[in-house]
Protein backbone atom coordinates (compact mmCIF):
# COMPACT_ATOMS: atom_id res chain seq x y z
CA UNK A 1 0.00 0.00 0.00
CA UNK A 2 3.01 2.45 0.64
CA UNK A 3 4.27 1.94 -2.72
CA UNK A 4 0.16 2.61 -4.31
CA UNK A 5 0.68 5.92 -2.08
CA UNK A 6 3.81 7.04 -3.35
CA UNK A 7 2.93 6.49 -6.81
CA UNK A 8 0.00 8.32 -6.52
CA UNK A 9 2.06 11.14 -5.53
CA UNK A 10 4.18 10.99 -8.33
CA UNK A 11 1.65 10.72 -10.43
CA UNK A 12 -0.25 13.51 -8.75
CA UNK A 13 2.88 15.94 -8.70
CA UNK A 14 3.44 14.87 -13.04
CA UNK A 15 -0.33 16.17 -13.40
CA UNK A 16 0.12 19.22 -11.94
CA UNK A 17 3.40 19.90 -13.12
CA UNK A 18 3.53 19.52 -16.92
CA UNK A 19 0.53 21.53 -17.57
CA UNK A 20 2.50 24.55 -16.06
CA UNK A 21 5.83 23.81 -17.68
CA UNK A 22 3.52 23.77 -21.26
CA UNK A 23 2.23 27.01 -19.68
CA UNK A 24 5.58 28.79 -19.19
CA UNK A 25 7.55 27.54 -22.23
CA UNK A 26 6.50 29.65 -25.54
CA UNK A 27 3.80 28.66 -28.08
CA UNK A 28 6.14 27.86 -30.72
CA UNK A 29 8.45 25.82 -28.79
CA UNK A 30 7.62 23.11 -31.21
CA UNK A 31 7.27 24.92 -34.28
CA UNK A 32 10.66 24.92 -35.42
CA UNK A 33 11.92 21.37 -33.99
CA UNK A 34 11.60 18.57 -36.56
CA UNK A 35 8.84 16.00 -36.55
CA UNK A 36 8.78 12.75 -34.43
CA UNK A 37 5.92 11.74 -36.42
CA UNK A 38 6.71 8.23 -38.04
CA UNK A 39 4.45 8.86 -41.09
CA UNK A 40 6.61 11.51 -41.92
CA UNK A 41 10.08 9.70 -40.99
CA UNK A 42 9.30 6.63 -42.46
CA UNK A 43 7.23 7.65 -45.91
CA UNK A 44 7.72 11.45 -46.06
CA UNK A 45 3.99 11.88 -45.85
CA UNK A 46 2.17 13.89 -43.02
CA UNK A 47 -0.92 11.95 -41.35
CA UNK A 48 -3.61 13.65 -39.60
CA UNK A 49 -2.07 14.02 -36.05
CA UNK A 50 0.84 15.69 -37.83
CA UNK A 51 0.85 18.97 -35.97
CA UNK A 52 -1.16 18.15 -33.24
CA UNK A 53 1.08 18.41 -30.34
CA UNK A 54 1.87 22.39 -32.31
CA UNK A 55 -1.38 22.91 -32.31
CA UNK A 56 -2.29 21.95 -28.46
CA UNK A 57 0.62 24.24 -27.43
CA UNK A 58 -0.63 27.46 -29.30
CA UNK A 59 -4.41 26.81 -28.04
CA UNK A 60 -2.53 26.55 -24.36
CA UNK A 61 -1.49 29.50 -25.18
CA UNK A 62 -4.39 31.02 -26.62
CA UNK A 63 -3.26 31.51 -30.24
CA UNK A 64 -6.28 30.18 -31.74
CA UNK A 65 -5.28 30.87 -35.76
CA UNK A 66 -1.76 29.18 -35.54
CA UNK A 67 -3.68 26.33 -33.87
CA UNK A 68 -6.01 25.78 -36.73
CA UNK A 69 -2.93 26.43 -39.33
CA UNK A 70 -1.11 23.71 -37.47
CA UNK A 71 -4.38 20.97 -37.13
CA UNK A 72 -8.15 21.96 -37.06
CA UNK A 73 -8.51 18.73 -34.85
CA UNK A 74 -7.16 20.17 -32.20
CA UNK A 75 -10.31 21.85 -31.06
CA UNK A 76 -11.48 19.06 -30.87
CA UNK A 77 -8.38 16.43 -29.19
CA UNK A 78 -7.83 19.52 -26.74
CA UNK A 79 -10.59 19.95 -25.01
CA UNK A 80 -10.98 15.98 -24.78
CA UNK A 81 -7.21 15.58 -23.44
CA UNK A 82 -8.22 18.14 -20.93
CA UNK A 83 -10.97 16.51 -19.38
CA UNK A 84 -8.83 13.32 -19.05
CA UNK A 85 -5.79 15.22 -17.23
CA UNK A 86 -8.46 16.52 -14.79
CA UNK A 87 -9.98 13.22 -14.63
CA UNK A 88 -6.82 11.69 -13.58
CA UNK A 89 -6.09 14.10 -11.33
CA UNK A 90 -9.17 14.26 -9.63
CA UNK A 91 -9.10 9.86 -9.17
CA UNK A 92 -5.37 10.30 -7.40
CA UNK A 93 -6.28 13.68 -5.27
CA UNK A 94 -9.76 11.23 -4.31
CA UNK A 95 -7.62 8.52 -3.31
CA UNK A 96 -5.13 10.24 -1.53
CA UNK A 97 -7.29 12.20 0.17
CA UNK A 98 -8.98 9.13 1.10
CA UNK A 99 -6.18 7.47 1.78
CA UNK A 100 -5.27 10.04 4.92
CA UNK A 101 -8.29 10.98 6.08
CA UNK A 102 -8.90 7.46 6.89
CA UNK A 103 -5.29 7.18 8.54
CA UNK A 104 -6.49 10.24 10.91
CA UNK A 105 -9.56 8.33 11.86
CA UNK A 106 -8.53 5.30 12.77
């Protein structure tokens, strides 16, 4: 159980964390590094997340053209994304907060 705790932690403090390094590092951060997409390694030929994880970082950001230059499914994969962060969150903040208050109680 220890181990379930300290993961949850971890995984609580990665949640929380990455959000605000996306939030302090610029909207084209990614623009000019070169693509990791394997479509476009392998065949030379952009798919359609090509640009997606560009596109996420200027709608952090609030740049709402670049974003739909870069993908227009990213107003959609965004939003989505969002909600599951928050879901995550929310199940390890539960659990941990669960977790102690029953420690304190018993």
């Amino acid at each position: 159980m220890k181990g379930r705790i300290t993961f949850s932690f971890i995984k609580l403090a990665a949640l929380i964390i990455i959000p605000v390094v996306l939030l302090i590092l610029p909207g084209n951060y990614f623009d000019e590094k070169a693509s990791l997409c394997l479509s476009v390694l392998l065949f030379d030929a952009e798919c359609y997340g090509c640009g997606l994880t560009r596109a996420c970082m200027h709608l952090i950001h609030g740049n709402f053209f670049e974003a739909y230059s870069f993908n227009i499914l990213s107003f959609i994969a965004f939003p989505l994304l969002a909600f599951q962060w928050a879901k995550w969150g929310l199940k390890e903040w539960k659990f941990l907060r669960f977790h102690y208050s029953r420690k304190n109680v018993a």
